[in-house]
C-alpha atoms as a PDB file:
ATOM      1  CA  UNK A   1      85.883  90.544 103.481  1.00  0.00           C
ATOM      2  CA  UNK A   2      88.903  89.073 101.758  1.00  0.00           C
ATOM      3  CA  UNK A   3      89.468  85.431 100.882  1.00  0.00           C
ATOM      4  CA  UNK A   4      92.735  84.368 100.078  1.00  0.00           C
ATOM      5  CA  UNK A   5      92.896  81.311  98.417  1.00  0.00           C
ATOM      6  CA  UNK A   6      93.820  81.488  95.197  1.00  0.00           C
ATOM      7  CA  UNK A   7      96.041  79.095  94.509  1.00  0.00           C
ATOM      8  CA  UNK A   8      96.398  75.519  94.584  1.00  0.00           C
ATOM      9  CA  UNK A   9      98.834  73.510  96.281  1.00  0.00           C
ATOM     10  CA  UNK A  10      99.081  69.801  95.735  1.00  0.00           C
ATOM     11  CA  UNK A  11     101.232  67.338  97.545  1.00  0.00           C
ATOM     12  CA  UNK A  12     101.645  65.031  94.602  1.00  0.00           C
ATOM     13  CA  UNK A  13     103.298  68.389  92.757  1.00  0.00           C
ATOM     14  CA  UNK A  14     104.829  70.517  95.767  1.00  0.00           C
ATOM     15  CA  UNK A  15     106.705  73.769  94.617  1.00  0.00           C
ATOM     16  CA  UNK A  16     105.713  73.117  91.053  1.00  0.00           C
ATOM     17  CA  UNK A  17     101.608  73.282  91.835  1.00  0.00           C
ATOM     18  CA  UNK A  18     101.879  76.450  89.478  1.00  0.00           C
ATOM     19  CA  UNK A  19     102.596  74.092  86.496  1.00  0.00           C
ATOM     20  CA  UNK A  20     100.087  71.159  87.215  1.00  0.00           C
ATOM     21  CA  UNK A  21      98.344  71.880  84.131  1.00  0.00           C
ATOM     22  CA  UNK A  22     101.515  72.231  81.439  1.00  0.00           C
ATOM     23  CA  UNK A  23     102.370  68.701  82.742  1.00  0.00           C
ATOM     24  CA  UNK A  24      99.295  67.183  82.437  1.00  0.00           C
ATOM     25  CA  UNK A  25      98.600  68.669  79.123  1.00  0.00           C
ATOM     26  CA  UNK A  26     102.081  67.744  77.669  1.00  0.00           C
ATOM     27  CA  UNK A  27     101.566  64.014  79.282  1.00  0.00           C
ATOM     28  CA  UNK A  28      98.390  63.587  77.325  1.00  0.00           C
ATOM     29  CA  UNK A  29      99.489  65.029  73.810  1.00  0.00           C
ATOM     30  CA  UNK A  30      97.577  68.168  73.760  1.00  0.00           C
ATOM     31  CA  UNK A  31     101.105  70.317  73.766  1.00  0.00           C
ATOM     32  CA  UNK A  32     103.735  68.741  72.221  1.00  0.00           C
ATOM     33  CA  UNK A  33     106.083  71.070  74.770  1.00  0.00           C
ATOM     34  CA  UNK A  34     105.854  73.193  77.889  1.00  0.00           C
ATOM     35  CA  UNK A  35     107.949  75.189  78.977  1.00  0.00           C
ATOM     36  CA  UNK A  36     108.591  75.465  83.170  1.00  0.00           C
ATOM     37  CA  UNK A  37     109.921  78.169  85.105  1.00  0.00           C
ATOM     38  CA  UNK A  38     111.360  77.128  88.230  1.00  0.00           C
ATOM     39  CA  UNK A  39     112.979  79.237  90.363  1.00  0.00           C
ATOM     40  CA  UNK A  40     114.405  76.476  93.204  1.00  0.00           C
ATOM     41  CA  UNK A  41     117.328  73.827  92.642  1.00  0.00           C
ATOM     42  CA  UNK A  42     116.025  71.321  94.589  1.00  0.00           C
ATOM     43  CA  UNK A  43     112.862  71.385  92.647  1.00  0.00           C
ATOM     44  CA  UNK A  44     114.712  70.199  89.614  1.00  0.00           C
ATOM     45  CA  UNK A  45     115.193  66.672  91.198  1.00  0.00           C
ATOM     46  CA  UNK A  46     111.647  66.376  92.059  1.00  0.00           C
ATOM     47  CA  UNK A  47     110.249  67.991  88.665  1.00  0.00           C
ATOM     48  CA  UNK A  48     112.415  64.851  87.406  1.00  0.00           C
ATOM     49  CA  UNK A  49     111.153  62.438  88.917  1.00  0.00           C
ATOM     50  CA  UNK A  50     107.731  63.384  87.781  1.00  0.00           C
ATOM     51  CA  UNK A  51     108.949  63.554  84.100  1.00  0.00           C
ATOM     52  CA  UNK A  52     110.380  60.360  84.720  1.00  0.00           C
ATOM     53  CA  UNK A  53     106.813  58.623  85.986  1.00  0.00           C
ATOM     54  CA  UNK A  54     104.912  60.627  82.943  1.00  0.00           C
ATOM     55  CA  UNK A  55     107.080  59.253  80.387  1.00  0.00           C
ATOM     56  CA  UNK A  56     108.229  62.679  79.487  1.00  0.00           C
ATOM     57  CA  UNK A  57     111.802  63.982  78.928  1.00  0.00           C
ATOM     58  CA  UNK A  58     113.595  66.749  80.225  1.00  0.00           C
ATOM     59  CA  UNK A  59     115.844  69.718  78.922  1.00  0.00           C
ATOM     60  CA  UNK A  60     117.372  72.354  80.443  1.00  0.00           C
ATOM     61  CA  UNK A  61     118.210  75.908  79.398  1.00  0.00           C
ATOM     62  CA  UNK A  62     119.317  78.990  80.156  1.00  0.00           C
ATOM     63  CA  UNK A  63     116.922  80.650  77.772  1.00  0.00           C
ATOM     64  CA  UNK A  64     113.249  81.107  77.373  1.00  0.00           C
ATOM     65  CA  UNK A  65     111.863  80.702  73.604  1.00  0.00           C
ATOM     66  CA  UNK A  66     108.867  82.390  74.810  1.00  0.00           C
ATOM     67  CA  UNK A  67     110.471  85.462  76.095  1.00  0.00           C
ATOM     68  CA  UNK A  68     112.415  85.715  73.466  1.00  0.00           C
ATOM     69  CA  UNK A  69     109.570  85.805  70.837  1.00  0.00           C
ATOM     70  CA  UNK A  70     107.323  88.751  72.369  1.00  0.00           C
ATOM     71  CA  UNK A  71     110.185  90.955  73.464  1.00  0.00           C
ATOM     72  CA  UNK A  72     110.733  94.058  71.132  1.00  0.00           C
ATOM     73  CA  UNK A  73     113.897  96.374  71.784  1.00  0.00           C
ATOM     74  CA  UNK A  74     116.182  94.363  74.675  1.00  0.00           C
ATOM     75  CA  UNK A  75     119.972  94.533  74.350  1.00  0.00           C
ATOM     76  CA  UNK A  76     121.013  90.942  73.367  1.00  0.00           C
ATOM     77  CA  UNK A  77     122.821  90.782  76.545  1.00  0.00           C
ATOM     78  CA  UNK A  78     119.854  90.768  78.216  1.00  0.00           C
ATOM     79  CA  UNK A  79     118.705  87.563  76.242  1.00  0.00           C
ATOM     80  CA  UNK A  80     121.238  85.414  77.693  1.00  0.00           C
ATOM     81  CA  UNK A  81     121.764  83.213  81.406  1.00  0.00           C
ATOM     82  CA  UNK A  82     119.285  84.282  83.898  1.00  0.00           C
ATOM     83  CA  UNK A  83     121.671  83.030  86.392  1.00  0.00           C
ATOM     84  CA  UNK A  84     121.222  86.632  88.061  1.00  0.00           C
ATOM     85  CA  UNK A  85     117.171  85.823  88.483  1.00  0.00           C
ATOM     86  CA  UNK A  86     118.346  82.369  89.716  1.00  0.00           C
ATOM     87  CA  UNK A  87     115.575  80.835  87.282  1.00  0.00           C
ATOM     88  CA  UNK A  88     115.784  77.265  85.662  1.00  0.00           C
ATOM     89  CA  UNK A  89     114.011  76.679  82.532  1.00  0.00           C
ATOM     90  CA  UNK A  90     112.921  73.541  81.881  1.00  0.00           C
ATOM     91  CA  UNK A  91     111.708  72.118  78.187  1.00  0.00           C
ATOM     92  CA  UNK A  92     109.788  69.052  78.589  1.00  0.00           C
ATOM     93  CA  UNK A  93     108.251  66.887  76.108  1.00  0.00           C
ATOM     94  CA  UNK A  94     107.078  63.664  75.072  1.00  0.00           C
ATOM     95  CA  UNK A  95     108.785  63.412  71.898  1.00  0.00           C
ATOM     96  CA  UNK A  96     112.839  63.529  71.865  1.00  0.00           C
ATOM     97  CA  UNK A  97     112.657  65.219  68.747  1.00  0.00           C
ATOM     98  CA  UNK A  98     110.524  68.377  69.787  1.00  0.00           C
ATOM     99  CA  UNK A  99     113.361  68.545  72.600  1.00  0.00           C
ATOM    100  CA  UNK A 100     115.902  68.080  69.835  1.00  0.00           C
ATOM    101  CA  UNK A 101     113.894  71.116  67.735  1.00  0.00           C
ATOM    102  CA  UNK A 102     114.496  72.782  70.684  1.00  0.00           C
ATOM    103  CA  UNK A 103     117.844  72.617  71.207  1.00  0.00           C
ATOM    104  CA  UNK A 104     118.531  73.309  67.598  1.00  0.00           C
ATOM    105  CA  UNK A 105     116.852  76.471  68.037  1.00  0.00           C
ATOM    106  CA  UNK A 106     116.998  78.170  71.362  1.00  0.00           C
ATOM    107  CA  UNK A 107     120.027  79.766  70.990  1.00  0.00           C
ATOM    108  CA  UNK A 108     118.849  81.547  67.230  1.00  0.00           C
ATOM    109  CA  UNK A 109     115.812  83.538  68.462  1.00  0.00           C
ATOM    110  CA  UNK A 110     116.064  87.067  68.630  1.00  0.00           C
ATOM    111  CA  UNK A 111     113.745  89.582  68.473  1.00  0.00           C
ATOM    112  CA  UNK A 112     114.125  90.566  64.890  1.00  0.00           C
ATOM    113  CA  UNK A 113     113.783  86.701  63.890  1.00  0.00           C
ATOM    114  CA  UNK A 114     110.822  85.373  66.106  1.00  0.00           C
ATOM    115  CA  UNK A 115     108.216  85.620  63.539  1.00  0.00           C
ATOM    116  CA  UNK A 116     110.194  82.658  61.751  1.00  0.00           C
ATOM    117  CA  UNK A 117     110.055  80.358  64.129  1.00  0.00           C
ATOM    118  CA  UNK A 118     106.859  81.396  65.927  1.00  0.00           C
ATOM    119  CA  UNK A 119     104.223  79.415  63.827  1.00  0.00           C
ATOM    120  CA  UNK A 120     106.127  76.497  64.390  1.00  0.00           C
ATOM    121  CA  UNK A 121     107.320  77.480  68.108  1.00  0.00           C
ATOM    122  CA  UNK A 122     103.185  77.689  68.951  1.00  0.00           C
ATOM    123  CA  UNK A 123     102.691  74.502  67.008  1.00  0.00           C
ATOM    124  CA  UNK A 124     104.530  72.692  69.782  1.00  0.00           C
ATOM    125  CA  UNK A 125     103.276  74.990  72.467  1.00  0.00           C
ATOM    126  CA  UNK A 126      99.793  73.833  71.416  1.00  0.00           C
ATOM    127  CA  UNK A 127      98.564  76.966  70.526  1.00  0.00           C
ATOM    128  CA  UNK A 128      95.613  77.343  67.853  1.00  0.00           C
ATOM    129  CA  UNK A 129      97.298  78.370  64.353  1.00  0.00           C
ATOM    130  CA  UNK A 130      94.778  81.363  64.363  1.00  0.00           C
ATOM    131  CA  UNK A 131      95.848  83.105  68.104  1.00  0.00           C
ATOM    132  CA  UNK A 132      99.333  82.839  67.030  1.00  0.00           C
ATOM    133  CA  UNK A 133      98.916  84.000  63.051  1.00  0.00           C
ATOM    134  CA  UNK A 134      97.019  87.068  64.813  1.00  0.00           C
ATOM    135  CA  UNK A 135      99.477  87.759  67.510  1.00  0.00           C
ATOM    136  CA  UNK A 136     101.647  88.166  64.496  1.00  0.00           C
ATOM    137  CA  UNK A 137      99.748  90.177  62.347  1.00  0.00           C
ATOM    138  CA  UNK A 138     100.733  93.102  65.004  1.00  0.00           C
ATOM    139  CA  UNK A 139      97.134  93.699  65.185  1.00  0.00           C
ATOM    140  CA  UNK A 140      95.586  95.504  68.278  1.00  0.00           C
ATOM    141  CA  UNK A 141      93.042  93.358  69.977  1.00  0.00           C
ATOM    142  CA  UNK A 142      89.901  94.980  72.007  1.00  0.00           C
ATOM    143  CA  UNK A 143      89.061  92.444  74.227  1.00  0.00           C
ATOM    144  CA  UNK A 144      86.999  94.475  76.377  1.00  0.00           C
ATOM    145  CA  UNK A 145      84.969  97.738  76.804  1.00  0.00           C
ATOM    146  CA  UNK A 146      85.100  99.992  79.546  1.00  0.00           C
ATOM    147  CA  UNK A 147      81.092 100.988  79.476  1.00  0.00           C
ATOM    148  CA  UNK A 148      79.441  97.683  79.331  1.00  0.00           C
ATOM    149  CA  UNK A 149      79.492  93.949  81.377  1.00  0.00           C
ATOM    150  CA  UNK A 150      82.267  92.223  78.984  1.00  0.00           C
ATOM    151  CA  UNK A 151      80.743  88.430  79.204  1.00  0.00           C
ATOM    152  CA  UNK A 152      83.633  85.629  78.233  1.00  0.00           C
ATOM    153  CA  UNK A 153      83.217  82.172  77.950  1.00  0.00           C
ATOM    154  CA  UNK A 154      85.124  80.763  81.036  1.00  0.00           C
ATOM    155  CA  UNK A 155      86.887  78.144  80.041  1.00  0.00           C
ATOM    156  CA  UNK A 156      88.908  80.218  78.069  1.00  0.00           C
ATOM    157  CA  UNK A 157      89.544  82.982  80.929  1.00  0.00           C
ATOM    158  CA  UNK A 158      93.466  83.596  81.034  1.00  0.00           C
ATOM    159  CA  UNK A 159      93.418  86.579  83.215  1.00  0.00           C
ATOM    160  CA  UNK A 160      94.956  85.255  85.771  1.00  0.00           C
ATOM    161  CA  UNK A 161      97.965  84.126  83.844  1.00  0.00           C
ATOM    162  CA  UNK A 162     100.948  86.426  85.153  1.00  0.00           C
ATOM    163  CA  UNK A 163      99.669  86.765  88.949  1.00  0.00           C
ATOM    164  CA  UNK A 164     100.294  84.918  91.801  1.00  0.00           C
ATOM    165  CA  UNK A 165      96.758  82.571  90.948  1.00  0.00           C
ATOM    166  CA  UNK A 166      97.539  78.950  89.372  1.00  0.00           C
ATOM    167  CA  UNK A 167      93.727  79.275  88.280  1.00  0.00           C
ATOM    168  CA  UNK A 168      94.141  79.068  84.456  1.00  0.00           C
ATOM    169  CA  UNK A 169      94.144  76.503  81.385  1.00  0.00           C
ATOM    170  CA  UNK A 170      95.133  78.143  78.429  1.00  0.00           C
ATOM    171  CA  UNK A 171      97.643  80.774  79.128  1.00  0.00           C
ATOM    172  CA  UNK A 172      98.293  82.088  75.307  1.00  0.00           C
ATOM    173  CA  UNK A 173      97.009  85.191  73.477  1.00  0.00           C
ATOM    174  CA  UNK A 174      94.147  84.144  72.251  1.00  0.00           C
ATOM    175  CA  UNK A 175      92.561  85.953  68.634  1.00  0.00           C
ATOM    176  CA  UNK A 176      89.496  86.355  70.343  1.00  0.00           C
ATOM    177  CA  UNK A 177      87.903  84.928  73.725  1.00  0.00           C
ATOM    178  CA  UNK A 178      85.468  82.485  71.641  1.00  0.00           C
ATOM    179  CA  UNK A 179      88.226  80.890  70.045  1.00  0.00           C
ATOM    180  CA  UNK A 180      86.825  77.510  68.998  1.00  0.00           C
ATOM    181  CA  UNK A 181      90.225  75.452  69.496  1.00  0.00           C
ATOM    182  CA  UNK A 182      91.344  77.083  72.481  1.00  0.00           C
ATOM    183  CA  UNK A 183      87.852  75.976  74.106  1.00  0.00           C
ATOM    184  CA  UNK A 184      88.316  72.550  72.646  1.00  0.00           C
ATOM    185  CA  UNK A 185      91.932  72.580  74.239  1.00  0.00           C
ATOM    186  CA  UNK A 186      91.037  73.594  77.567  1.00  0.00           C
ATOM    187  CA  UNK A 187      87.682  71.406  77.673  1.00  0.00           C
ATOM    188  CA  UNK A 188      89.986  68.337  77.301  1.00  0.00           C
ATOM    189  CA  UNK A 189      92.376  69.816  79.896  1.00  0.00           C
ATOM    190  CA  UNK A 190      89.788  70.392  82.608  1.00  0.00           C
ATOM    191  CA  UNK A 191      88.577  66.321  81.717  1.00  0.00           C
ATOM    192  CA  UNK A 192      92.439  65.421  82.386  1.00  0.00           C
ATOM    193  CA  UNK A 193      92.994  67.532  85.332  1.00  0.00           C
ATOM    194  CA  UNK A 194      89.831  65.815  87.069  1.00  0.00           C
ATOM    195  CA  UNK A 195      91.034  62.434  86.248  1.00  0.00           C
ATOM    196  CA  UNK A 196      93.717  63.320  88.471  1.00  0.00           C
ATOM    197  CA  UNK A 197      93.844  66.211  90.791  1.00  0.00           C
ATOM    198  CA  UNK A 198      90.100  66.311  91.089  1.00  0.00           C
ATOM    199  CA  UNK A 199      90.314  69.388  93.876  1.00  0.00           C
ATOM    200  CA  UNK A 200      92.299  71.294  91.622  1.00  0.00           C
ATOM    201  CA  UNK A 201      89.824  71.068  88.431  1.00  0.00           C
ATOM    202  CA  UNK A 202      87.062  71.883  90.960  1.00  0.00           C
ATOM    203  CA  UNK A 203      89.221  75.326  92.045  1.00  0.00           C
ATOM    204  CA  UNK A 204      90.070  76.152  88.652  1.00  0.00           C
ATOM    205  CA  UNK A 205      86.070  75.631  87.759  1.00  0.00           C
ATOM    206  CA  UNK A 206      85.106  77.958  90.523  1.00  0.00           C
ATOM    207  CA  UNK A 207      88.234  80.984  89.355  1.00  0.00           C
ATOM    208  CA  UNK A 208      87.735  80.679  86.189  1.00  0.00           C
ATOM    209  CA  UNK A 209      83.681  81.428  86.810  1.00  0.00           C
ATOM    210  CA  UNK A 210      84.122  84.271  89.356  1.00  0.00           C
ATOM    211  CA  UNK A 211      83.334  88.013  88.506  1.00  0.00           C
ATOM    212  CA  UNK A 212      85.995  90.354  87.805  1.00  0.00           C
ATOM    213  CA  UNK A 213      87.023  94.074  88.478  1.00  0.00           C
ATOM    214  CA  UNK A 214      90.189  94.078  86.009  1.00  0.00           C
ATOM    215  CA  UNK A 215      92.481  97.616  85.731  1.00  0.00           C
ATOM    216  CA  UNK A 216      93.944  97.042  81.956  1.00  0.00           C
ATOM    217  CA  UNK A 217      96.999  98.356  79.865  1.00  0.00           C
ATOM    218  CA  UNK A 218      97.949  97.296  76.731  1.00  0.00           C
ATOM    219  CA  UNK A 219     101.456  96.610  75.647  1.00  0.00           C
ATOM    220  CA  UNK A 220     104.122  96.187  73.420  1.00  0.00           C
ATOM    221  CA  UNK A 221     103.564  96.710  69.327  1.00  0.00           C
ATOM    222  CA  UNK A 222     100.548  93.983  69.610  1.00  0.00           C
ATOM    223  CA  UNK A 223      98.508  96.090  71.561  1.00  0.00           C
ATOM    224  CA  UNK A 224      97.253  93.114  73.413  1.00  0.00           C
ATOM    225  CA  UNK A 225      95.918  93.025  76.856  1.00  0.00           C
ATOM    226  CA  UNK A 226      97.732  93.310  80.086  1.00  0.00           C
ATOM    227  CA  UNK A 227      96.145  92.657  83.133  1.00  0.00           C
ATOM    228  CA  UNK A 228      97.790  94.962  85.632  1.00  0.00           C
ATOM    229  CA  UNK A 229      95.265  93.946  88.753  1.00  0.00           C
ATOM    230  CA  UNK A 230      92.320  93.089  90.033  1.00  0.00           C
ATOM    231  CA  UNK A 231      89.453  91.960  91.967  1.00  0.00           C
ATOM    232  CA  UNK A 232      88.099  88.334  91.939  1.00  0.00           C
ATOM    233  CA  UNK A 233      84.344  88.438  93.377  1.00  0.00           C
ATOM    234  CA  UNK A 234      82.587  85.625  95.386  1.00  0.00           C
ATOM    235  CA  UNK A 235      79.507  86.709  94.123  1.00  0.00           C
ATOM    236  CA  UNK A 236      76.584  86.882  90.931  1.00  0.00           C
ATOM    237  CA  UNK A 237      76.540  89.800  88.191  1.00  0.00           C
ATOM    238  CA  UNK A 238      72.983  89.839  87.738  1.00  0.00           C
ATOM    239  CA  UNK A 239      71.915  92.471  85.037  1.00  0.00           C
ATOM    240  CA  UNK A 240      73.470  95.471  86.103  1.00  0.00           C
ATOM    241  CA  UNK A 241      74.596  94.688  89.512  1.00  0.00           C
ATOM    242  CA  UNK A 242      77.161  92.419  91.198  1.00  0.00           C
ATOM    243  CA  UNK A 243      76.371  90.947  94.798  1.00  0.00           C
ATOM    244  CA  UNK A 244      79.174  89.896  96.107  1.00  0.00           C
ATOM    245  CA  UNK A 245      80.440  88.156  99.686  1.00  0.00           C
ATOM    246  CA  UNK A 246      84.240  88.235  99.623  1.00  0.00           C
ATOM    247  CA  UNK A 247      86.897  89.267  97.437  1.00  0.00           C
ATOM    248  CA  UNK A 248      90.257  88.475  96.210  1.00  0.00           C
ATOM    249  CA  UNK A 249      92.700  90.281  94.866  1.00  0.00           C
ATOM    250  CA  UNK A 250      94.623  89.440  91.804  1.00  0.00           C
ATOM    251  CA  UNK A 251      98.288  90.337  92.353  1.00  0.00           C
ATOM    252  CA  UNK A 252     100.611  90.497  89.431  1.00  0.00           C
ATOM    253  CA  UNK A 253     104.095  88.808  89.714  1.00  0.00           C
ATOM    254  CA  UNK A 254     105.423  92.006  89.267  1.00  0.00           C
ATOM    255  CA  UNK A 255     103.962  95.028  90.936  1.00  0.00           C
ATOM    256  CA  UNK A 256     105.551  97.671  89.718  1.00  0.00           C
ATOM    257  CA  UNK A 257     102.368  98.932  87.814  1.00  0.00           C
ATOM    258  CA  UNK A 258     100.725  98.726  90.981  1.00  0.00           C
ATOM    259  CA  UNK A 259      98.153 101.614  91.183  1.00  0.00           C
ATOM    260  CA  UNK A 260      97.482 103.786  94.608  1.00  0.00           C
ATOM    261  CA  UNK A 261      94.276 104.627  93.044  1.00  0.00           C
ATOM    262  CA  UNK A 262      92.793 101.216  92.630  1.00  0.00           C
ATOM    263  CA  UNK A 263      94.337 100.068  96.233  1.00  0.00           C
ATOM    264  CA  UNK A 264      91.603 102.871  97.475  1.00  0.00           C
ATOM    265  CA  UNK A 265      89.144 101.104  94.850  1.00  0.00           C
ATOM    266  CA  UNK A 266      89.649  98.110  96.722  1.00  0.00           C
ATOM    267  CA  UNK A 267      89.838  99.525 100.310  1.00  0.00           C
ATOM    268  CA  UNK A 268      85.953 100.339  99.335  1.00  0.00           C
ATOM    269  CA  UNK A 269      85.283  96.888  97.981  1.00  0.00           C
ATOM    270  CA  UNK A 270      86.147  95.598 101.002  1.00  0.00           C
ATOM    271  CA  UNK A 271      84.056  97.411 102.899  1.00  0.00           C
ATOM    272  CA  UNK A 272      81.093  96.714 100.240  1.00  0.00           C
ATOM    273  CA  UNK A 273      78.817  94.010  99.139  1.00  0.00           C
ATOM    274  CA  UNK A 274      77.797  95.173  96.377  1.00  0.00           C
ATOM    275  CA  UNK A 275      78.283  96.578  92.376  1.00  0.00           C
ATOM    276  CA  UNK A 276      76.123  98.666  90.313  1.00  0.00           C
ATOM    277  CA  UNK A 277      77.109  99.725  86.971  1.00  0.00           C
ATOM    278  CA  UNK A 278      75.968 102.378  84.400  1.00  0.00           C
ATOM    279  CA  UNK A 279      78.327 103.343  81.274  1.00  0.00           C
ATOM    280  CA  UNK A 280      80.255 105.820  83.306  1.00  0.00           C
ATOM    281  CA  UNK A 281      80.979 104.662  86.823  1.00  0.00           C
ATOM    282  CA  UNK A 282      80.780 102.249  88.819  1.00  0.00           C
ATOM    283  CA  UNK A 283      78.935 102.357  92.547  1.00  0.00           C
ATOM    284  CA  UNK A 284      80.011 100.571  95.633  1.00  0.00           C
ATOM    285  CA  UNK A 285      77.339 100.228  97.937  1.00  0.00           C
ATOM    286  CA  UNK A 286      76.796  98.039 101.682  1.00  0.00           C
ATOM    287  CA  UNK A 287      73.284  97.403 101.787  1.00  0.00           C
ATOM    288  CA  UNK A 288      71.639 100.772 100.514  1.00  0.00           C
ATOM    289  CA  UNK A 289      74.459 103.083 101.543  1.00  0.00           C
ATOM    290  CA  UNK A 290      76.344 104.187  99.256  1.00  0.00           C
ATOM    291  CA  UNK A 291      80.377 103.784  99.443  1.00  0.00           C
ATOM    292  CA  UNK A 292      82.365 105.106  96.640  1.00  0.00           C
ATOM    293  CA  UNK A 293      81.439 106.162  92.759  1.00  0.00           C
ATOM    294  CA  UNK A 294      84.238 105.217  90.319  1.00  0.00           C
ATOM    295  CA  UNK A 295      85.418 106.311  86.949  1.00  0.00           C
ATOM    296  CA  UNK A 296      84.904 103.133  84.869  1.00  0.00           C
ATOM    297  CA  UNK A 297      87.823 104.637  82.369  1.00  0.00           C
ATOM    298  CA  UNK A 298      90.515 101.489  82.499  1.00  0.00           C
ATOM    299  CA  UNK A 299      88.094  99.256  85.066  1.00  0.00           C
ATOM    300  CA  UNK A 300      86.550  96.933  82.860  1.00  0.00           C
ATOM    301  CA  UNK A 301      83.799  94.215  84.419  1.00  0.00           C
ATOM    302  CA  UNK A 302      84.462  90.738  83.183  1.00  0.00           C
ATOM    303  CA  UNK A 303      81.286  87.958  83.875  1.00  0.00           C
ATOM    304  CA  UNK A 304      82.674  84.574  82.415  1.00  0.00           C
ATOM    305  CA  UNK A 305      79.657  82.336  81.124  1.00  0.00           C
END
């Protein structure tokens, strides 16, 4: 009952499949940096060489802007060489003078300073001016209800930014899931992924339109969502009910939130085939018998559209 692929490897990217999609979309202008994570030396060389071919240039730090911006209370210490993690990361841009921005900079962030370089730090990230002025504004952001089938558009699904997937094209905090320039941004991506890793924009396509059992948190001061796992559904939500043929799991990076209560939530999915839903609970069923009746409390049902 499980299918396991989801992610994409391509032999034009190797090790660095995960970041097809920040090097396309900083080769073709529509984020005037990315920022790459990479956790192997010898992938340095090769992420190089595809800089080099892509006409874009190359920095690398012991730091990570990003990081630095969203946490809240970590010893400065903490903020300095991941050499313990082992992890590279690698600034790369089109424009020398982004990279020079970024050198300028890296080393100033701290937590108590982010929100003055943040507008400007998304800017370059490519992030819409309105996801980043409301990840400042501290606000808390309900994405999603627990009692009802939360319908996103898909092109704009992130939740499987921060697990093992590569099956994303925006991964920012957006202000809301119909944001009109994020769906702009990753409409153009998609186009530009096709052009040349056709399979992959095909995968993505199919992720990004799967059903999904999520099990949320929220964190830090934002309040904004954190997907702690979940179940990806080869299937159809169709009014009330999902019918579904396999399922895959979506497997933070970290599992230390993972929950012994929603492993036995997906024990039962596995041996089901199919959803129903009413504001309370949710039933798993195989054919007319039924399996399991959940708590929808933190289980929220996500239909992309």
């Amino acid at each position: 009952m499980f299918y396991h692929r989801n992610f994409y490897y391509s032999k034009n990217y190797r090790n660095i499949s995960g970041d097809i999609q920040k090097i396309i979309a900083t080769e073709k202008g529509l984020k005037p940096l990315s920022i790459l994570r990479i956790s192997l030396e010898e992938d340095l060389g090769f992420l190089k060489s595809i800089c080099s071919r892509k006409g874009l240039i190359f920095y690398l730090s012991a730091y990570d802007i990003e990081d630095r911006c969203s946490c809240e209370e970590e010893e400065e210490e903490s903020l300095g060489t991941n050499a313990q993690k082992k992890i590279f990361y690698v600034y790369i841009a089109r424009d020398r003078k982004v990279l020079q921005w970024v050198q300028e900079n890296v080393y100033k962030f701290r937590p108590k300073h982010s929100e003055k370089y943040a507008l400007e730090f998304g800017r370059l990230l490519g992030y819409p001016r309105c996801c980043v002025e409301s990840y400042l504004s501290h606000g808390k952001v309900d994405y999603f209800s627990h009692s009802r089938i939360n319908e996103i558009p898909y092109l704009n699904n992130n939740l499987f930014v921060g697990s093992v997937s590569n099956a994303y094209l925006s991964n920012h905090l957006y202000c809301s899931y119909g944001c009109k320039p994020s769906l702009m941004y990753a409409k153009k991506l998609l186009k530009y992924i096709a052009d040349q890793e056709g399979e992959l924009a095909r995968f993505i396509t199919s992720m990004l339109k799967a059903p999904l059992l999520i099990r949320i948190n929220s964190f830090g001061k934002n309040k904004f969502l954190s997907v702690l796992e979940g179940v990806c559904f080869e299937g159809e939500i169709i009014g009330s009910s999902l019918r579904y043929s396999n399922i895959s799991l979506i497997a933070p990076v970290l599992s230390k939130n993972s929950s012994l209560s929603f492993q036995n939530i997906i024990d039962f999915l596995a041996k089901g085939d199919s959803l129903f839903f009413d504001d309370q609970y949710i039933f798993i069923r195989r054919g007319s018998r039924l399996l399991k009746k959940v708590a929808r409390n933190n289980l929220c049902i996500i239909k992309p559209v």
